[in-house]
Structures are given as C-alpha cells and as structure tokens.
N, C-alpha and C. Protein backbone atom coordinates (compact mmCIF):
# COMPACT_ATOMS: atom_id res chain seq x y z
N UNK A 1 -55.70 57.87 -61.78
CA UNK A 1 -56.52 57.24 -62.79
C UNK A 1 -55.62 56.74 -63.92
N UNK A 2 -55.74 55.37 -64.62
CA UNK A 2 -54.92 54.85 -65.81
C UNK A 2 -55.52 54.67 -66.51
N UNK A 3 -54.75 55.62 -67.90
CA UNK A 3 -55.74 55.50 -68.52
C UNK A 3 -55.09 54.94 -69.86
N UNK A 4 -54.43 53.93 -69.55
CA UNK A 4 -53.93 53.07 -70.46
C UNK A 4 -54.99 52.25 -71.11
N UNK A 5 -54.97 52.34 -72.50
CA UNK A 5 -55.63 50.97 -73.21
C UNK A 5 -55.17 49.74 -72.57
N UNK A 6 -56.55 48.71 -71.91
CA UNK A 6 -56.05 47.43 -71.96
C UNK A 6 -56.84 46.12 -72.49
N UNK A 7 -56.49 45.85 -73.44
CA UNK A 7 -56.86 45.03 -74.46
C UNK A 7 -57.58 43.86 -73.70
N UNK A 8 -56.81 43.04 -72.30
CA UNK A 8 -57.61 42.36 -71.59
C UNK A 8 -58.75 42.93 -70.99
N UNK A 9 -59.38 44.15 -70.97
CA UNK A 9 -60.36 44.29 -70.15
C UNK A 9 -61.73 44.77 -70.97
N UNK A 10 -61.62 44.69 -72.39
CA UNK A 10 -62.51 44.66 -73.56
C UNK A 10 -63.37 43.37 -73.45
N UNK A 11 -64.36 43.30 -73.89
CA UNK A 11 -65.40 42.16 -73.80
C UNK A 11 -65.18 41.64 -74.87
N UNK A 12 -65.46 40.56 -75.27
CA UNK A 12 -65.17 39.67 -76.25
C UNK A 12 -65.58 39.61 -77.19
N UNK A 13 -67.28 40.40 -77.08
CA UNK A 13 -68.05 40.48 -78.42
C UNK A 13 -67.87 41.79 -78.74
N UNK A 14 -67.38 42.43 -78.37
CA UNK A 14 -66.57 43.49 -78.88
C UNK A 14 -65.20 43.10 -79.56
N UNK A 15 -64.17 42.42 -79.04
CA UNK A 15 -63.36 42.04 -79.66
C UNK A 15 -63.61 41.28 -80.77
N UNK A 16 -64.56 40.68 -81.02
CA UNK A 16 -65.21 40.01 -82.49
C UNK A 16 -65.69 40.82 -83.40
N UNK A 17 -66.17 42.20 -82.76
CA UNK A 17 -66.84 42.69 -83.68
C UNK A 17 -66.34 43.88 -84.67
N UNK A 18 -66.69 44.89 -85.47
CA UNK A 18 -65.80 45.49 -86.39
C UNK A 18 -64.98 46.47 -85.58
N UNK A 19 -63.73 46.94 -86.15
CA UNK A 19 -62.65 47.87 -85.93
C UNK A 19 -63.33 49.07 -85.81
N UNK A 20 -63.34 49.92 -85.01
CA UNK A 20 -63.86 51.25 -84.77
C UNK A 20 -63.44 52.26 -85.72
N UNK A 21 -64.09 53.41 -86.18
CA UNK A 21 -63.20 54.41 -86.63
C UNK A 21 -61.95 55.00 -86.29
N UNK A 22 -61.87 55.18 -85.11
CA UNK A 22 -60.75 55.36 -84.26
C UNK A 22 -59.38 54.84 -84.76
N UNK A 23 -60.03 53.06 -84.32
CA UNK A 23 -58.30 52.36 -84.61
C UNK A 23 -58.61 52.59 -86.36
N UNK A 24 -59.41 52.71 -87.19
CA UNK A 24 -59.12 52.49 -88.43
C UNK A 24 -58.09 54.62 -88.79
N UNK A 25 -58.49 55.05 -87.89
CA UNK A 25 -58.22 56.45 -88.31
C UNK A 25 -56.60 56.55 -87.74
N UNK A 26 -56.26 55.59 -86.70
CA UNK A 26 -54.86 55.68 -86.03
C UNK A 26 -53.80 54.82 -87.25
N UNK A 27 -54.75 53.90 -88.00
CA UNK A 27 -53.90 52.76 -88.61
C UNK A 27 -53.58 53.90 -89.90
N UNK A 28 -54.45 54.44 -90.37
CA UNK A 28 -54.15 55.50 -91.30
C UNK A 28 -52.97 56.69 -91.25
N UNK A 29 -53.59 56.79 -89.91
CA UNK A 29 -52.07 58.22 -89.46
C UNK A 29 -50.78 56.95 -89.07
N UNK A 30 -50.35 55.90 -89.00
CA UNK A 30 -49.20 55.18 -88.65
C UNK A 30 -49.10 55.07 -90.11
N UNK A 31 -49.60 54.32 -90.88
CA UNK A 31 -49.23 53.97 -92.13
C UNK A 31 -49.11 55.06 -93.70
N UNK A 32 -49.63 56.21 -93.14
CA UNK A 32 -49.02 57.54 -94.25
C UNK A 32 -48.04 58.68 -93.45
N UNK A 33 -47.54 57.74 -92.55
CA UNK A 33 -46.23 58.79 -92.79
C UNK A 33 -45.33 58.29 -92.99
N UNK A 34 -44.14 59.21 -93.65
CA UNK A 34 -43.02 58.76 -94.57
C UNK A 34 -42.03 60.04 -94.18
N UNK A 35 -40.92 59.69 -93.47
CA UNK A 35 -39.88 60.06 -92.63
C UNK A 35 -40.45 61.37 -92.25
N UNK A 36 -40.95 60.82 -91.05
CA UNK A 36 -41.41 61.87 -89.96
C UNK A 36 -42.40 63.15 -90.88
N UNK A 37 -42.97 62.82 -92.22
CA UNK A 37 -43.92 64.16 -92.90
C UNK A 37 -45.09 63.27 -92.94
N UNK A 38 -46.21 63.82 -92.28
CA UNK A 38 -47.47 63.47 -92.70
C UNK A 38 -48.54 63.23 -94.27
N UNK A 39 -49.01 62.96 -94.19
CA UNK A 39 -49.83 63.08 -95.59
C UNK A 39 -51.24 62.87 -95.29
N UNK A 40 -51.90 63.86 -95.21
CA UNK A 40 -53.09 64.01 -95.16
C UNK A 40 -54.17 63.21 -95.46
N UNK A 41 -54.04 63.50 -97.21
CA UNK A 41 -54.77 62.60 -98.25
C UNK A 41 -54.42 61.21 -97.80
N UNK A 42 -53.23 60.75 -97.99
CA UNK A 42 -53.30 59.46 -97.67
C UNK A 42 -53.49 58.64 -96.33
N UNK A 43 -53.55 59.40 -95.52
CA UNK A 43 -54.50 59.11 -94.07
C UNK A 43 -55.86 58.88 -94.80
N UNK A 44 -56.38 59.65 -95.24
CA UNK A 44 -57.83 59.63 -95.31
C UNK A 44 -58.29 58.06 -95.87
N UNK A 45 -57.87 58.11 -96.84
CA UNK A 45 -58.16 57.44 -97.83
C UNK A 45 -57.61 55.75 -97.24
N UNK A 46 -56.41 55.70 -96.30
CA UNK A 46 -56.44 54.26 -95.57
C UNK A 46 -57.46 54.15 -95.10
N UNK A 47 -57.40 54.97 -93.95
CA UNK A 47 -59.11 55.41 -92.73
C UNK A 47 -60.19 54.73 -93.21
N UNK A 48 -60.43 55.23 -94.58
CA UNK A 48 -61.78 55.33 -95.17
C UNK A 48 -62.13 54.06 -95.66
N UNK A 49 -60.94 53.69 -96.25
CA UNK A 49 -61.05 51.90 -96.98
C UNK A 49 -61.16 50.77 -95.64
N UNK A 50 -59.90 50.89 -94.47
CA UNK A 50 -59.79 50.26 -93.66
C UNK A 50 -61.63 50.07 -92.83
N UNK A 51 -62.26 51.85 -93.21
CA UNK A 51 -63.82 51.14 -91.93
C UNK A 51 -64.98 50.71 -92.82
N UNK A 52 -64.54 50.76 -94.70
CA UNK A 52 -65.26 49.91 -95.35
C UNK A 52 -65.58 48.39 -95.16
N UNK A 53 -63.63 48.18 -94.70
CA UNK A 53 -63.76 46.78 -94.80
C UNK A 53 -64.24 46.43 -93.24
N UNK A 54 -64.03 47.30 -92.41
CA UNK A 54 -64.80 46.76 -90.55
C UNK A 54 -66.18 46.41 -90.79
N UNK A 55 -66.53 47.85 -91.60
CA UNK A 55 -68.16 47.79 -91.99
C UNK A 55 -69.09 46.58 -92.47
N UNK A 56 -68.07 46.06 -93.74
CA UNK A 56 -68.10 45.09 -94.44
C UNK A 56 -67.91 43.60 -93.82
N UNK A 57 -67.38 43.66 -92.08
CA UNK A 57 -67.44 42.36 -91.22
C UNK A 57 -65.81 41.91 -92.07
N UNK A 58 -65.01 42.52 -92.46
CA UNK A 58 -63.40 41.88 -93.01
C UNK A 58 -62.42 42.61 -92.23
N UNK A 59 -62.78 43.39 -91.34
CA UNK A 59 -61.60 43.76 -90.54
C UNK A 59 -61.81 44.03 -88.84
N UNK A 60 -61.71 42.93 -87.57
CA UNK A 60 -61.61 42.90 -86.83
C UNK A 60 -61.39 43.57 -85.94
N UNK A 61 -62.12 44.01 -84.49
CA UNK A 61 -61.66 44.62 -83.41
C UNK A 61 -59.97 44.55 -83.11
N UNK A 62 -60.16 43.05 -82.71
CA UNK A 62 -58.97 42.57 -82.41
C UNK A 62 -57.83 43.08 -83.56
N UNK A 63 -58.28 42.21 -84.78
CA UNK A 63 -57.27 42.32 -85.72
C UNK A 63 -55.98 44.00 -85.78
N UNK A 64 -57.31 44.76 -85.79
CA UNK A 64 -57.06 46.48 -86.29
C UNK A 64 -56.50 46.59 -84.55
N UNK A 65 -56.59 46.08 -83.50
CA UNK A 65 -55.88 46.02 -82.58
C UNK A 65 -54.50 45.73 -82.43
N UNK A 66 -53.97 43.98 -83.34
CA UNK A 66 -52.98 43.91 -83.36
C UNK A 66 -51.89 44.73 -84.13
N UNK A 67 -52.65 45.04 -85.44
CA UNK A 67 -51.95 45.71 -86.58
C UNK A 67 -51.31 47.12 -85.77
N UNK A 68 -52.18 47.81 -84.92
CA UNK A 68 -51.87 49.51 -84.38
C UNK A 68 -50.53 49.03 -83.53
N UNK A 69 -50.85 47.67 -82.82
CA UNK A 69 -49.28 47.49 -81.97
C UNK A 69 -47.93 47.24 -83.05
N UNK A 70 -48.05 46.73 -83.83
CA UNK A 70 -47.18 46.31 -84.64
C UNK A 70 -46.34 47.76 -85.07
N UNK A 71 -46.97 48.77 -85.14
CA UNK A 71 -46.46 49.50 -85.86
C UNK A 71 -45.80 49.56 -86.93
N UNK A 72 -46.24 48.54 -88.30
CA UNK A 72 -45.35 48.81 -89.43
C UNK A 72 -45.91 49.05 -90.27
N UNK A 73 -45.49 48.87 -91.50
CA UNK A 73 -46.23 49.47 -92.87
C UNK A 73 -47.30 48.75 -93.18
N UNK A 74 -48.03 49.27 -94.07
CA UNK A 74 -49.19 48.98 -94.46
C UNK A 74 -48.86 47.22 -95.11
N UNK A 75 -50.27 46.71 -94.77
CA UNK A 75 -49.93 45.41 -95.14
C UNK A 75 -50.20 45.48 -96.66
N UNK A 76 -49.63 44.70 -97.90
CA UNK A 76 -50.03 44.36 -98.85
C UNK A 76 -51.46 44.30 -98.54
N UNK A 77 -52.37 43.65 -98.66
CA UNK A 77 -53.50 43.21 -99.44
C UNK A 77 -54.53 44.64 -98.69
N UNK A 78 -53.71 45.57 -98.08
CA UNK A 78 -54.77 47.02 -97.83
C UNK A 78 -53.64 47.82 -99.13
N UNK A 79 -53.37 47.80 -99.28
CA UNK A 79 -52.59 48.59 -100.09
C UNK A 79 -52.79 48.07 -101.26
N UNK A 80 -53.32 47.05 -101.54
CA UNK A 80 -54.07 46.81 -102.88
C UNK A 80 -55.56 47.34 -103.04
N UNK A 81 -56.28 46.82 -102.04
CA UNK A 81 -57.91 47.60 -101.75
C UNK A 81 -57.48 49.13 -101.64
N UNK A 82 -56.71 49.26 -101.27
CA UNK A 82 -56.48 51.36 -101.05
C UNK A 82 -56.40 51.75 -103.23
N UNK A 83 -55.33 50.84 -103.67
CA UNK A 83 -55.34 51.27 -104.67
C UNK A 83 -56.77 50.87 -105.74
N UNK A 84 -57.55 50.06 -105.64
CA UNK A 84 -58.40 49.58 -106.05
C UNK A 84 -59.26 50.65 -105.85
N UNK A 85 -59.76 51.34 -104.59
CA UNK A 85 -60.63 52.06 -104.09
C UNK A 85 -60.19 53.59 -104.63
N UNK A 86 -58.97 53.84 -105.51
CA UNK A 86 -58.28 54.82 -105.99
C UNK A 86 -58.75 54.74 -107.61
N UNK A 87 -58.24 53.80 -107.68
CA UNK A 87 -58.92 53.44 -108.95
C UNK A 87 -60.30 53.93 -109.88
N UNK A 88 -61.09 52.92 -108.74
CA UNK A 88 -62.81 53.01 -109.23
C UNK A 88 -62.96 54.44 -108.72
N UNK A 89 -62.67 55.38 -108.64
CA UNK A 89 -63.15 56.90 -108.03
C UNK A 89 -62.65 57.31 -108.84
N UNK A 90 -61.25 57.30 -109.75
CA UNK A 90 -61.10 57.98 -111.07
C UNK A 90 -61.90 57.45 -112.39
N UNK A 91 -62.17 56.46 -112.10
CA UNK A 91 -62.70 55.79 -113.47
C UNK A 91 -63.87 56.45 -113.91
C-alpha cells in the first residue's frame, strides 16, 4: 500500500478550496523551528492565523500545498498577519 501524498490525484474542487488544518498545522511546525528547537507557542499561533485566513477563502488548498513543499521560512506577508494577530490580543 502507498501511502504517499499525491497532489495529482486530489480533485480539483478541493484543490480550490480552503487549506485544511492539517497543512495549516504542518506549515506552523516547518516555520517555528529555529536550529533544530521547536517552539510550541509559535506553531500555534502560525496554525491558527494561517486557518483564519483558509477560513476567510485567502489561503488555498493548493497554495498551503505548494508552500509545505518549499520548505522555507515563513513568507513575509504571514508574518505580518501573525504579528498583527499578536498585536490585537494584547491590546
């Protein structure tokens, strides 16, 4: 049995439609760690913003697909909404 993800065998209106918790919870654990140490909090808090914006129809099946292959750092304009969303919760 393979049980490889394969991106061609997803349906299309799925691929249109929002980023799952999942990939938003994987993009979180890739993008808060910082030489090989985890960070908890800041998992969460990508996670949490990243399935606002799926929720919100601004962040893609596909998209949150390509970003998990890429494997790199957080893009600017989530790392502005992360701090924004940091923000208004202390205020």
């Amino acid at each position: 049995m393979d049980t490889t993800f394969d991106i061609n065998k997803v349906r299309e209106e799925t691929l249109q439609g929002p980023a799952t918790w999942g990939q938003c919870n994987k993009l979180g654990r890739i993008w808060s760690e910082n030489n090989g140490k985890k960070n908890y909090r800041l998992q969460s808090q990508i996670a949490a913003t990243l399935y606002d914006e799926a929720k919100n129809g601004k962040l893609k099946f596909i998209q949150a697909h390509a970003l998990i292959e890429k494997k790199k750092t957080c893009p600017k304009k989530y790392k502005d909404k992360i701090n924004a969303f940091l923000s208004s919760r202390d205020a």
